[in-house]
PDB file of N, CA and C in Angstrom:
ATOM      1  N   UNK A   1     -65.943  35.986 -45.763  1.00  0.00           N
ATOM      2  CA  UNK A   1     -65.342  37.283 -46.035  1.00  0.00           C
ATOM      3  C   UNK A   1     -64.679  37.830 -44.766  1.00  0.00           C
ATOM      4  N   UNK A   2     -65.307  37.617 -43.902  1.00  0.00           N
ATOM      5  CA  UNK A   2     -64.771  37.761 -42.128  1.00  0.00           C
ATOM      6  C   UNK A   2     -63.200  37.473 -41.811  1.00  0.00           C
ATOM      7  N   UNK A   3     -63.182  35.883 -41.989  1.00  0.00           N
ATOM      8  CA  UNK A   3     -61.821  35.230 -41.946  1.00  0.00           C
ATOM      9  C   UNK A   3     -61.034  36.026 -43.022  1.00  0.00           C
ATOM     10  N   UNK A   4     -61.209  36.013 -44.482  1.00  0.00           N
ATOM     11  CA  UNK A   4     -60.201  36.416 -45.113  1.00  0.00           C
ATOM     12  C   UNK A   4     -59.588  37.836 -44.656  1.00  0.00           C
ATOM     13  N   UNK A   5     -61.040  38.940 -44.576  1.00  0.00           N
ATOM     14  CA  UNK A   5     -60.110  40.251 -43.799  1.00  0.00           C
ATOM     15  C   UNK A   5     -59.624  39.895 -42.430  1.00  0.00           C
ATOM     16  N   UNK A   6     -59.701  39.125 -41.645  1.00  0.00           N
ATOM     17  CA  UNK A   6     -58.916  38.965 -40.733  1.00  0.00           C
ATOM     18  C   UNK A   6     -57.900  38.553 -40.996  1.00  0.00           C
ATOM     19  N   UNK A   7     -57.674  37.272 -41.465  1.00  0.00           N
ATOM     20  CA  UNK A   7     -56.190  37.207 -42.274  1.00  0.00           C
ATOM     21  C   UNK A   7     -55.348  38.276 -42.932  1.00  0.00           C
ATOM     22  N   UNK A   8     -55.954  38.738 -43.708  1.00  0.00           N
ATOM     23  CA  UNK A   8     -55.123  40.110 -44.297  1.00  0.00           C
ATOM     24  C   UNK A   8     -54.692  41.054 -43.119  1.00  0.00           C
ATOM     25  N   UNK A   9     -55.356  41.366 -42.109  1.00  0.00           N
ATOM     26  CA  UNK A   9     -55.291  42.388 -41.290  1.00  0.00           C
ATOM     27  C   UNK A   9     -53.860  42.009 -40.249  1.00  0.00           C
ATOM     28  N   UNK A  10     -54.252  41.161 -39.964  1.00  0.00           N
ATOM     29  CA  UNK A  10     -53.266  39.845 -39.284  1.00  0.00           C
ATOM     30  C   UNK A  10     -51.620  39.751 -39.667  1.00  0.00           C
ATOM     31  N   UNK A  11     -51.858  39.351 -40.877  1.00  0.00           N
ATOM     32  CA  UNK A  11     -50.550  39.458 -41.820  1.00  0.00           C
ATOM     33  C   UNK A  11     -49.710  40.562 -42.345  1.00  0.00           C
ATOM     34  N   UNK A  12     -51.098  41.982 -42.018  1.00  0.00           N
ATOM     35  CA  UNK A  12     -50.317  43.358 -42.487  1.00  0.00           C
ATOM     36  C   UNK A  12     -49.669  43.316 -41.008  1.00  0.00           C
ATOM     37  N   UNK A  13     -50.499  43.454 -39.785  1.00  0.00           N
ATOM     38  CA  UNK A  13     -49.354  43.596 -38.635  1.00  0.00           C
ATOM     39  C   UNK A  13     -48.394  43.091 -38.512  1.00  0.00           C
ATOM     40  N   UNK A  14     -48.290  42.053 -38.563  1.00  0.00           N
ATOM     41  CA  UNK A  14     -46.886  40.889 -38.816  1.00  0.00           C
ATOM     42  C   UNK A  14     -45.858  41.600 -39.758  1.00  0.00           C
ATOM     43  N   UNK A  15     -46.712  42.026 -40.704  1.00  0.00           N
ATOM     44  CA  UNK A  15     -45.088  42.486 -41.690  1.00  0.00           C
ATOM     45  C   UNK A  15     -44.724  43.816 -41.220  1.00  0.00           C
ATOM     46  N   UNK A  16     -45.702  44.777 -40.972  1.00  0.00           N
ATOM     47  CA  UNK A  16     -45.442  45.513 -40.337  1.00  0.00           C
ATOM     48  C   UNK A  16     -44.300  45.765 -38.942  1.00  0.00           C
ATOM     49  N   UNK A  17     -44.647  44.675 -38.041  1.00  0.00           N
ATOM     50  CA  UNK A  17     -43.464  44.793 -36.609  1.00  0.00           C
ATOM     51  C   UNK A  17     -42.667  44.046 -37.740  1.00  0.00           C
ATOM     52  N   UNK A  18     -42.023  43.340 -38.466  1.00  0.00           N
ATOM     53  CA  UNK A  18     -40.921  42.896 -38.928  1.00  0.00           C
ATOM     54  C   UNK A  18     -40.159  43.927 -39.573  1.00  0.00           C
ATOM     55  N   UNK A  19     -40.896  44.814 -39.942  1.00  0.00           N
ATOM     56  CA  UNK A  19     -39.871  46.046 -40.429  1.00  0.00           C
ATOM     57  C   UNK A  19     -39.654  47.074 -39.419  1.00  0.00           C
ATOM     58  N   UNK A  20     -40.858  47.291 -38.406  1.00  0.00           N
ATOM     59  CA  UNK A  20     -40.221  48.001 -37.233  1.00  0.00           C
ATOM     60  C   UNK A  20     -39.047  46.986 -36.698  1.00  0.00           C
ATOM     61  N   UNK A  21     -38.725  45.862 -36.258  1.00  0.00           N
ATOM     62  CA  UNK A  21     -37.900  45.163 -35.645  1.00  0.00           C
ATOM     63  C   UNK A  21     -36.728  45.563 -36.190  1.00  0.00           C
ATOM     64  N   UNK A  22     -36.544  45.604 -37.904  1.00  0.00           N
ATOM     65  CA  UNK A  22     -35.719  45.293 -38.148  1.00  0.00           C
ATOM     66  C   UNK A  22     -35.314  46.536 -38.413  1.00  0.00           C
ATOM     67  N   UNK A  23     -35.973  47.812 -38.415  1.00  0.00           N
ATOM     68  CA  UNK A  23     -35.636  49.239 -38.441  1.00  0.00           C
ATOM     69  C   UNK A  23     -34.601  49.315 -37.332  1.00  0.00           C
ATOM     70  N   UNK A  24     -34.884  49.067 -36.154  1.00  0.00           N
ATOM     71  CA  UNK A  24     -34.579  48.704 -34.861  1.00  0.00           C
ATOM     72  C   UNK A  24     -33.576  48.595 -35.238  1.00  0.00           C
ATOM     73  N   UNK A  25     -33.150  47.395 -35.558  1.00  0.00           N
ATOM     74  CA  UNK A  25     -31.855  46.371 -35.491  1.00  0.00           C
ATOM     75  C   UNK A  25     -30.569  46.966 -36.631  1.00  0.00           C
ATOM     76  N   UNK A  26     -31.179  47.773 -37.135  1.00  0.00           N
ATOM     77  CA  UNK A  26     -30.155  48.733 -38.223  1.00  0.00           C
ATOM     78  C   UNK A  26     -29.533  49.975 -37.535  1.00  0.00           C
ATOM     79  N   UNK A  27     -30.563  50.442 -36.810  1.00  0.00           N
ATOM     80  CA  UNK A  27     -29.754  51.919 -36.026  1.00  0.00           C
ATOM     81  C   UNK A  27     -28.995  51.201 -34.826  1.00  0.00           C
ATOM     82  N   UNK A  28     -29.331  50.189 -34.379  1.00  0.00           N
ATOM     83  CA  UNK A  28     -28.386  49.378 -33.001  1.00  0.00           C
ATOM     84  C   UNK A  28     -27.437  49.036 -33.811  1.00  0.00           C
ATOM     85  N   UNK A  29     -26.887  48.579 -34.930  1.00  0.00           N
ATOM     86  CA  UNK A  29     -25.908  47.868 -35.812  1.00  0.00           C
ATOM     87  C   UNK A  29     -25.165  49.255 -35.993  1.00  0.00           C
ATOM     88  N   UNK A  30     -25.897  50.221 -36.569  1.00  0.00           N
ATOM     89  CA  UNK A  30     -25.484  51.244 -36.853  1.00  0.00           C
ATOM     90  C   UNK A  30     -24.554  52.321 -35.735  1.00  0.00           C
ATOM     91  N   UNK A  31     -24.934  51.972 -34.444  1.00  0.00           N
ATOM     92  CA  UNK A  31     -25.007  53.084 -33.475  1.00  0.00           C
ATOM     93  C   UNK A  31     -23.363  52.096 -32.405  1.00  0.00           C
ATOM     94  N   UNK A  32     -23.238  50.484 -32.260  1.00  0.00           N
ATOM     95  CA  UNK A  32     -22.379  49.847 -32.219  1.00  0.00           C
ATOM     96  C   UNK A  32     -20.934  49.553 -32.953  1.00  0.00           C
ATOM     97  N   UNK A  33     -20.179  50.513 -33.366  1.00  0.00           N
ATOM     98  CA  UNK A  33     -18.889  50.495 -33.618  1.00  0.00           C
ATOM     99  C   UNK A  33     -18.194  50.057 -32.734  1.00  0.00           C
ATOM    100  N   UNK A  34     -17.358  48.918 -32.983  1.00  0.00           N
ATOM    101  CA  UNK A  34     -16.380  48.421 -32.130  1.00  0.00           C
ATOM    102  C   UNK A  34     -14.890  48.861 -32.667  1.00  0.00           C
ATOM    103  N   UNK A  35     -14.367  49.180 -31.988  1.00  0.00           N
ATOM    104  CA  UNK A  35     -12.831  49.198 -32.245  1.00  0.00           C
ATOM    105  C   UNK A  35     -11.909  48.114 -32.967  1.00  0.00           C
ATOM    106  N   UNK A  36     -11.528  48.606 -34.011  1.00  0.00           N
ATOM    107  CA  UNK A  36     -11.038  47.413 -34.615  1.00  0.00           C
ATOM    108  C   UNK A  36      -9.034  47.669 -34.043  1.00  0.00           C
ATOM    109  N   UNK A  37      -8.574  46.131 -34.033  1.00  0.00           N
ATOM    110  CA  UNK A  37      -7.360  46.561 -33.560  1.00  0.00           C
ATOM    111  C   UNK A  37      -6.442  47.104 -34.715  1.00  0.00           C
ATOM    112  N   UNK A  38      -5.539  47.807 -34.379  1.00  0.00           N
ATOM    113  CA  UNK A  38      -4.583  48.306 -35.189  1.00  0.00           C
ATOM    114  C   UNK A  38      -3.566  47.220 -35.121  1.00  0.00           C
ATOM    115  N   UNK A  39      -3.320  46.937 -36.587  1.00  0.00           N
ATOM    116  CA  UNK A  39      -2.098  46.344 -36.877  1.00  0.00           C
ATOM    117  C   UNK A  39      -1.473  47.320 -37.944  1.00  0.00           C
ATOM    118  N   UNK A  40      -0.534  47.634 -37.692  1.00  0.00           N
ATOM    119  CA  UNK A  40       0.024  48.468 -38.789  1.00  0.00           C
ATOM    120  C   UNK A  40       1.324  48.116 -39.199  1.00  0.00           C
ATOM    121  N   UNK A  41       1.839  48.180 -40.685  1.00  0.00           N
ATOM    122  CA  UNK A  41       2.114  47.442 -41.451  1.00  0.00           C
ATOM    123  C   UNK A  41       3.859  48.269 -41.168  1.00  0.00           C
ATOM    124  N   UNK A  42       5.112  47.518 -40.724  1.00  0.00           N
ATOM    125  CA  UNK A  42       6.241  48.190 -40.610  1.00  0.00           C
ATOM    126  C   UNK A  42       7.365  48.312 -42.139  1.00  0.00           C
ATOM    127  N   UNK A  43       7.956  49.195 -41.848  1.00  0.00           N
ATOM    128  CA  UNK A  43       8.721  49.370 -42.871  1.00  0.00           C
ATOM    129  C   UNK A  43       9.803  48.569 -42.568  1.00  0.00           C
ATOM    130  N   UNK A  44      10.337  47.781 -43.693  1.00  0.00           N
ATOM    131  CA  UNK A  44      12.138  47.210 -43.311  1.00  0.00           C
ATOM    132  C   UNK A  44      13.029  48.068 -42.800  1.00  0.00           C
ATOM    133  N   UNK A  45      13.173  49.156 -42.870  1.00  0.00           N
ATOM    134  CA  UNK A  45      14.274  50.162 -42.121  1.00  0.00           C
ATOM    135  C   UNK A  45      14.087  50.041 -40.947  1.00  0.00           C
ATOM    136  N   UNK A  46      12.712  50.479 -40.420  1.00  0.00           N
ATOM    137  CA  UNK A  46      12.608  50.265 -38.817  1.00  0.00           C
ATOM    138  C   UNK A  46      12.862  49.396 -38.232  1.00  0.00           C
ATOM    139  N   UNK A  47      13.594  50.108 -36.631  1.00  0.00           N
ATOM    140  CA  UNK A  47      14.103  49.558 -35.842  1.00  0.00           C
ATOM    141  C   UNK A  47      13.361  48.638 -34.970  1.00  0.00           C
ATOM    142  N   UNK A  48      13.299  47.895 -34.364  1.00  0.00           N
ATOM    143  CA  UNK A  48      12.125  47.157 -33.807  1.00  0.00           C
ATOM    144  C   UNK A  48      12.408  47.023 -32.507  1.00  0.00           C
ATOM    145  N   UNK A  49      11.088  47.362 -32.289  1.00  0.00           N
ATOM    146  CA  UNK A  49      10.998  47.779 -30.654  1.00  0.00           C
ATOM    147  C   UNK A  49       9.461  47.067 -30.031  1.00  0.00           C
ATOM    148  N   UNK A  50      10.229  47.057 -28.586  1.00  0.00           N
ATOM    149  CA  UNK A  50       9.044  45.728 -27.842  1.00  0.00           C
ATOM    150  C   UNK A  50       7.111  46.856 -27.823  1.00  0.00           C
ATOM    151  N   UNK A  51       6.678  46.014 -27.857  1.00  0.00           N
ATOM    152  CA  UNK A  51       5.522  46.353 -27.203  1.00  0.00           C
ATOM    153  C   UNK A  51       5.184  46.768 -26.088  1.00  0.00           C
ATOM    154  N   UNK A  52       4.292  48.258 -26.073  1.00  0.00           N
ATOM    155  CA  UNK A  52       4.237  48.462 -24.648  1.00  0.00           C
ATOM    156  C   UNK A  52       3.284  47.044 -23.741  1.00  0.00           C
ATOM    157  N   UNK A  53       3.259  46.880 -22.660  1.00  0.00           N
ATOM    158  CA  UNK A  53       2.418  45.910 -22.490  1.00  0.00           C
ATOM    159  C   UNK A  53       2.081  46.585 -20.973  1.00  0.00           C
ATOM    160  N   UNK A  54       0.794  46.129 -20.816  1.00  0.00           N
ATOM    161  CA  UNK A  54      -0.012  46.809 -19.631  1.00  0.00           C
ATOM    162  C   UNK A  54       0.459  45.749 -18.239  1.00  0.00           C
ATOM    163  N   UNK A  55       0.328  45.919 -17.427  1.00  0.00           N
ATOM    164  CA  UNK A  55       0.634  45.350 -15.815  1.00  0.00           C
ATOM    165  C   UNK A  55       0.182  44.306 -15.602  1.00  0.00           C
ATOM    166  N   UNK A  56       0.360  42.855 -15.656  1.00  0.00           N
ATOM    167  CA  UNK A  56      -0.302  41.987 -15.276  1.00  0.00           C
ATOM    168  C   UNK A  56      -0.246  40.794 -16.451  1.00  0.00           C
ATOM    169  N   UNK A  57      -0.029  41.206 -17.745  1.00  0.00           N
ATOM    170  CA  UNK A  57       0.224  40.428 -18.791  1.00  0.00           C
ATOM    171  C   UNK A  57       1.178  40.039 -19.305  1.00  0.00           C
ATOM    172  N   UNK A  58       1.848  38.182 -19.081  1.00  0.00           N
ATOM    173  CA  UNK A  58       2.715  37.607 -18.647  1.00  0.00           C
ATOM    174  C   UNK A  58       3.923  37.668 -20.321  1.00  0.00           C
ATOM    175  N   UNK A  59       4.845  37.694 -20.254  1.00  0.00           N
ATOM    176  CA  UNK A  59       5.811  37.235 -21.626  1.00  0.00           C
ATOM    177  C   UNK A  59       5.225  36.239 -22.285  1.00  0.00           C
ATOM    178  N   UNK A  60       4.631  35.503 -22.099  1.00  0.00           N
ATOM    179  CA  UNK A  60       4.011  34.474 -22.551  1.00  0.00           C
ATOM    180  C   UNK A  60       3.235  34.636 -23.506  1.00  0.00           C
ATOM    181  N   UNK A  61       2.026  35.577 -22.913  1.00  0.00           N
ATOM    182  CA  UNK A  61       1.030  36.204 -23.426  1.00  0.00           C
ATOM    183  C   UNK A  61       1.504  36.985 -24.895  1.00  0.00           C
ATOM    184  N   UNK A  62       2.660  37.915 -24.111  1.00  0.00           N
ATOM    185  CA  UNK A  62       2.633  38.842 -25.628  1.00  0.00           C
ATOM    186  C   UNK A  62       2.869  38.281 -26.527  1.00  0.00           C
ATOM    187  N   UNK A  63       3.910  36.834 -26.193  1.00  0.00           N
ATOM    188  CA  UNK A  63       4.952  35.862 -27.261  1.00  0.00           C
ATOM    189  C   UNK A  63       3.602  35.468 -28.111  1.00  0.00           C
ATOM    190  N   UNK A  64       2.676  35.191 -27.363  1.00  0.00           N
ATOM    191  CA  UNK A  64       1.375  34.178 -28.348  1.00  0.00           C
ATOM    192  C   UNK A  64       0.826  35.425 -29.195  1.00  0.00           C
ATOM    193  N   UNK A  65       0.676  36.407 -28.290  1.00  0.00           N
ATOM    194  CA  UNK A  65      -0.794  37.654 -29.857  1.00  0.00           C
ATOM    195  C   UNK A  65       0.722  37.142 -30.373  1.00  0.00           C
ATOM    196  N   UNK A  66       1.732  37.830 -30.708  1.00  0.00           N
ATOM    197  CA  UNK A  66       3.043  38.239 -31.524  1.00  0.00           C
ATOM    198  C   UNK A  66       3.072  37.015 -32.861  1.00  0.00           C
ATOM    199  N   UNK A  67       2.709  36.144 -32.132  1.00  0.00           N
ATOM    200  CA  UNK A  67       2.778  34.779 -33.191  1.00  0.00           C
ATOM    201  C   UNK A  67       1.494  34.214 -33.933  1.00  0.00           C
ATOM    202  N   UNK A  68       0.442  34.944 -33.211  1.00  0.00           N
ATOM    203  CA  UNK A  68      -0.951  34.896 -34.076  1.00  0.00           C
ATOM    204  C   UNK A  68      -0.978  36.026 -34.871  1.00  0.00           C
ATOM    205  N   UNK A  69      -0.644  37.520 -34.849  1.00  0.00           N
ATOM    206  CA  UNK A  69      -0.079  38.346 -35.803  1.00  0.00           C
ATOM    207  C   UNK A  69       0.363  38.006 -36.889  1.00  0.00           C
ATOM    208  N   UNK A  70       1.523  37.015 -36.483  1.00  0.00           N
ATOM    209  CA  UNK A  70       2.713  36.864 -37.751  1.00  0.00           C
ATOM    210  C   UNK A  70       2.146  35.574 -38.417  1.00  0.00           C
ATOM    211  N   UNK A  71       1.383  34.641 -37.758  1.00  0.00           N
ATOM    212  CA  UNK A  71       0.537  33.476 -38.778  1.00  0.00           C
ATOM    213  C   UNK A  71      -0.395  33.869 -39.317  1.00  0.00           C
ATOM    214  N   UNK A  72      -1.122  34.779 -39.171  1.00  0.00           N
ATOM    215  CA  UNK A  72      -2.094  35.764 -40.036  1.00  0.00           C
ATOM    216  C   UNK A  72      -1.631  36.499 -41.077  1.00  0.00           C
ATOM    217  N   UNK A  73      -0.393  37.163 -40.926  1.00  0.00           N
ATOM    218  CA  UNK A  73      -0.415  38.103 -42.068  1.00  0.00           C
ATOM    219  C   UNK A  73       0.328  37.237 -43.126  1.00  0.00           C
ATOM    220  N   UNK A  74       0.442  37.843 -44.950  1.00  0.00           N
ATOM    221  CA  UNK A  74       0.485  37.302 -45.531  1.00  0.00           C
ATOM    222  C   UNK A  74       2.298  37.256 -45.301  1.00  0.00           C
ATOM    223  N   UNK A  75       2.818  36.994 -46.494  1.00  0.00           N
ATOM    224  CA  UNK A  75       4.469  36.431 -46.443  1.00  0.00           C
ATOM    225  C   UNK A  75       5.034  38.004 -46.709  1.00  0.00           C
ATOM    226  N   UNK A  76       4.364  38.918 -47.636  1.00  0.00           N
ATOM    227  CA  UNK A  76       4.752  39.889 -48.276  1.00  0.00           C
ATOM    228  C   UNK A  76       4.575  41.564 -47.372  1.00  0.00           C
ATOM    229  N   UNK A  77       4.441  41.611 -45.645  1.00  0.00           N
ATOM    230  CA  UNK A  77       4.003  42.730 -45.197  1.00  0.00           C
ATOM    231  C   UNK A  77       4.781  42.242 -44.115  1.00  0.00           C
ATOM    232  N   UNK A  78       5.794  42.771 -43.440  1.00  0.00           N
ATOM    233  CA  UNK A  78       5.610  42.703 -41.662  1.00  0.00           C
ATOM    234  C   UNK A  78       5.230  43.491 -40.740  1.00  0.00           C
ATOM    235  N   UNK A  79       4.682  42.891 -39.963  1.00  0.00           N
ATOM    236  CA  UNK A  79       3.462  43.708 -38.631  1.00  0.00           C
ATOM    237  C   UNK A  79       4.473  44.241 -37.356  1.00  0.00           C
ATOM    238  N   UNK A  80       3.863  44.571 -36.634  1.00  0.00           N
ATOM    239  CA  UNK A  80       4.696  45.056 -35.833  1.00  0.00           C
ATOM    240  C   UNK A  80       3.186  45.145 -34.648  1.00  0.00           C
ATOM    241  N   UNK A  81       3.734  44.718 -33.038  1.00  0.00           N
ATOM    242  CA  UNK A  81       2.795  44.707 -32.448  1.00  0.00           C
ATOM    243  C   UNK A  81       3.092  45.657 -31.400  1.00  0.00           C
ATOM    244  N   UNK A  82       2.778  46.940 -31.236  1.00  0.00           N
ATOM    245  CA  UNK A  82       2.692  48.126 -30.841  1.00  0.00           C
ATOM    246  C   UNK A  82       2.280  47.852 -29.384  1.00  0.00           C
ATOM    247  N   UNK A  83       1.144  47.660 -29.229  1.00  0.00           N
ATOM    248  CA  UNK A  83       0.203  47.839 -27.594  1.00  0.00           C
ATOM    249  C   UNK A  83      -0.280  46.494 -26.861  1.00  0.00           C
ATOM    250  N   UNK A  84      -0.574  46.120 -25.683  1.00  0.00           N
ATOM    251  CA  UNK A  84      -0.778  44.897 -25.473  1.00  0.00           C
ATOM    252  C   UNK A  84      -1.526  45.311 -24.524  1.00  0.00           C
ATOM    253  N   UNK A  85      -3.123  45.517 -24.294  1.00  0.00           N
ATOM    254  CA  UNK A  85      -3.658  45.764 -22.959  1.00  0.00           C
ATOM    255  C   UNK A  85      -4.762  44.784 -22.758  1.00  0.00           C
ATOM    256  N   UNK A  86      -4.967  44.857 -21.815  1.00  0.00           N
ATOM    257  CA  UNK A  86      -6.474  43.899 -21.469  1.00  0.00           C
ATOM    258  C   UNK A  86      -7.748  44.564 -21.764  1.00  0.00           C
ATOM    259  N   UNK A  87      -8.716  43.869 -22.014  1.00  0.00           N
ATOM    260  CA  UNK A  87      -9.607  44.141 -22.877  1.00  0.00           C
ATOM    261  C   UNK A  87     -10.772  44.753 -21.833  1.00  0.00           C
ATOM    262  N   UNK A  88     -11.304  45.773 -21.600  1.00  0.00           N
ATOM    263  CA  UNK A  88     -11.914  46.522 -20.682  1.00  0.00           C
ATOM    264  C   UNK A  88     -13.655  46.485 -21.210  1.00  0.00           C
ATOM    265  N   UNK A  89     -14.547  45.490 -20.349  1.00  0.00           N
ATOM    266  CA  UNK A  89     -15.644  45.501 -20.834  1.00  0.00           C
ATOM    267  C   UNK A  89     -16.804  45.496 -19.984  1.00  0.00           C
ATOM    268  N   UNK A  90     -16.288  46.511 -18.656  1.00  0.00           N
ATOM    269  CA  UNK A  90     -18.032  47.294 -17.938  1.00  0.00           C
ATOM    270  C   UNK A  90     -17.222  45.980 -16.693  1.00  0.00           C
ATOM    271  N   UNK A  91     -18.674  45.455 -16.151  1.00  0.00           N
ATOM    272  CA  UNK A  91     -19.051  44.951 -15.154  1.00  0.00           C
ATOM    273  C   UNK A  91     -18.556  43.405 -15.000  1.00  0.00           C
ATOM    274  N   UNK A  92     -19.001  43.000 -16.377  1.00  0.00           N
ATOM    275  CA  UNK A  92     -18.564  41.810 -17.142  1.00  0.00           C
ATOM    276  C   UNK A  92     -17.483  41.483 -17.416  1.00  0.00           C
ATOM    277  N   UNK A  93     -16.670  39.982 -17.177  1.00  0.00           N
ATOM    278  CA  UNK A  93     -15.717  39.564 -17.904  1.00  0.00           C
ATOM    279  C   UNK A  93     -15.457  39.207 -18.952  1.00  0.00           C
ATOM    280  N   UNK A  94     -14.435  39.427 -20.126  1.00  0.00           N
ATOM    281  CA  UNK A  94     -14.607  39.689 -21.381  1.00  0.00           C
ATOM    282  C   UNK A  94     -15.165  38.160 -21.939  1.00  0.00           C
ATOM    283  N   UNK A  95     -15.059  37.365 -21.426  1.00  0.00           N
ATOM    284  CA  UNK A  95     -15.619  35.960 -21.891  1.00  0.00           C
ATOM    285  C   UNK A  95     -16.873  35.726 -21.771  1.00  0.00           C
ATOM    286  N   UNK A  96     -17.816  36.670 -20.544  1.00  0.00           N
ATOM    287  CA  UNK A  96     -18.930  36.178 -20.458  1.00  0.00           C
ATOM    288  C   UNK A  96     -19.890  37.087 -21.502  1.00  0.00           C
ATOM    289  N   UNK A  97     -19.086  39.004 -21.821  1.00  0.00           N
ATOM    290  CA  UNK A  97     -20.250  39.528 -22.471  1.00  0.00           C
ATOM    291  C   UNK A  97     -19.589  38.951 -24.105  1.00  0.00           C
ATOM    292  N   UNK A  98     -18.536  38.036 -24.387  1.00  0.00           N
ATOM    293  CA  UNK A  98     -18.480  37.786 -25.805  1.00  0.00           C
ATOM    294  C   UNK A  98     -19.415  36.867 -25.984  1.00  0.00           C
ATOM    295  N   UNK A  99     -19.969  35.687 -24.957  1.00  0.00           N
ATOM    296  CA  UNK A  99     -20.933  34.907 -25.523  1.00  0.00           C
ATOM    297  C   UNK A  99     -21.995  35.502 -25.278  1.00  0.00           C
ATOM    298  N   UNK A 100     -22.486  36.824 -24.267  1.00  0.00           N
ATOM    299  CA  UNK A 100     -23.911  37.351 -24.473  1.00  0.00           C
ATOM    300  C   UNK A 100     -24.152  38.113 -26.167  1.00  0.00           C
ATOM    301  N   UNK A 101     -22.499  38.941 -26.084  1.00  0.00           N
ATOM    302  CA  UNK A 101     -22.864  38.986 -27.920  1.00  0.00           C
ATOM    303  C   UNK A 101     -23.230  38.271 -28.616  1.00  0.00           C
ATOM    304  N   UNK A 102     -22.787  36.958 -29.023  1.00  0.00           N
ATOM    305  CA  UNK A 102     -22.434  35.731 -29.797  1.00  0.00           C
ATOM    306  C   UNK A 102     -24.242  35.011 -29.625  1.00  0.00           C
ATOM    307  N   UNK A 103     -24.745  35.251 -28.398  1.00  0.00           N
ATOM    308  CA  UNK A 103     -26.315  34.209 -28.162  1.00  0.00           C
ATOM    309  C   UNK A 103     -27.104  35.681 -28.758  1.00  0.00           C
ATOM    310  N   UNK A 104     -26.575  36.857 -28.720  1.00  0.00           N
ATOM    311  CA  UNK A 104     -27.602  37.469 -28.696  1.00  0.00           C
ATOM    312  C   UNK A 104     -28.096  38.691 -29.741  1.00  0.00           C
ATOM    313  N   UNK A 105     -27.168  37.928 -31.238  1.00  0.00           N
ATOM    314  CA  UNK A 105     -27.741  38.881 -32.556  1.00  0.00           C
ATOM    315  C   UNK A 105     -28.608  38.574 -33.146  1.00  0.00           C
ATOM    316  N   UNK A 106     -28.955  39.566 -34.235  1.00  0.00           N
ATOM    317  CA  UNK A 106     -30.483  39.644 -34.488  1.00  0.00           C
ATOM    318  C   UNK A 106     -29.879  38.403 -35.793  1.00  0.00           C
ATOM    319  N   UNK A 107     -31.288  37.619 -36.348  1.00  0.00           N
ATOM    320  CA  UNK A 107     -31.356  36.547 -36.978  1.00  0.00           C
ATOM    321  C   UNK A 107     -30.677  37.148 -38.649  1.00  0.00           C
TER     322      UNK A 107
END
């Protein structure tokens, strides 16, 4: 009778931190909004005009987003690519905190 209430007791804590954990992991999901980029959808009348682009980011660069834009969207909308800046992320370079994101969500 010992073992079995220990087992039970055992198994309520366990389920127990799994719903604190995962209480957790809902207000952090919740509380993490990332910026989604704007693509916004141009009208045929408009005139078309370059992208602003920030200091340091080569013709090259803009030519490639510009052409991953336009292989993404469908046949029936054209995009228009407005802003071109570098991606600003603290201390970290944007490559190293995308794989601390990427190793480090909840299951």
């Amino acid at each position: 009778m010992t073992v079995l209430i220990g087992f039970c007791v055992v198994f309520a804590a366990l389920l127990l931190l799994t719903v604190i954990f995962w209480a957790f992991g809902a207000v952090a999901r919740g509380k993490e909004k990332e910026p989604t980029p704007q693509i916004v959808p141009t009208p045929t009348h408009a005139p078309k005009a370059a992208p602003v682009v920030e200091d340091g980011i080569s013709d090259e660069v803009v030519a490639v987003i510009a052409a991953a834009v336009a292989a993404m969207s469908d046949g029936g909308k054209q995009y228009t690519v407005r802003r071109i800046a570098s991606a600003r992320t603290g201390v970290r370079p944007a490559w190293a905190a995308a794989g601390i994101a990427e190793n480090t969500q909840p299951f």
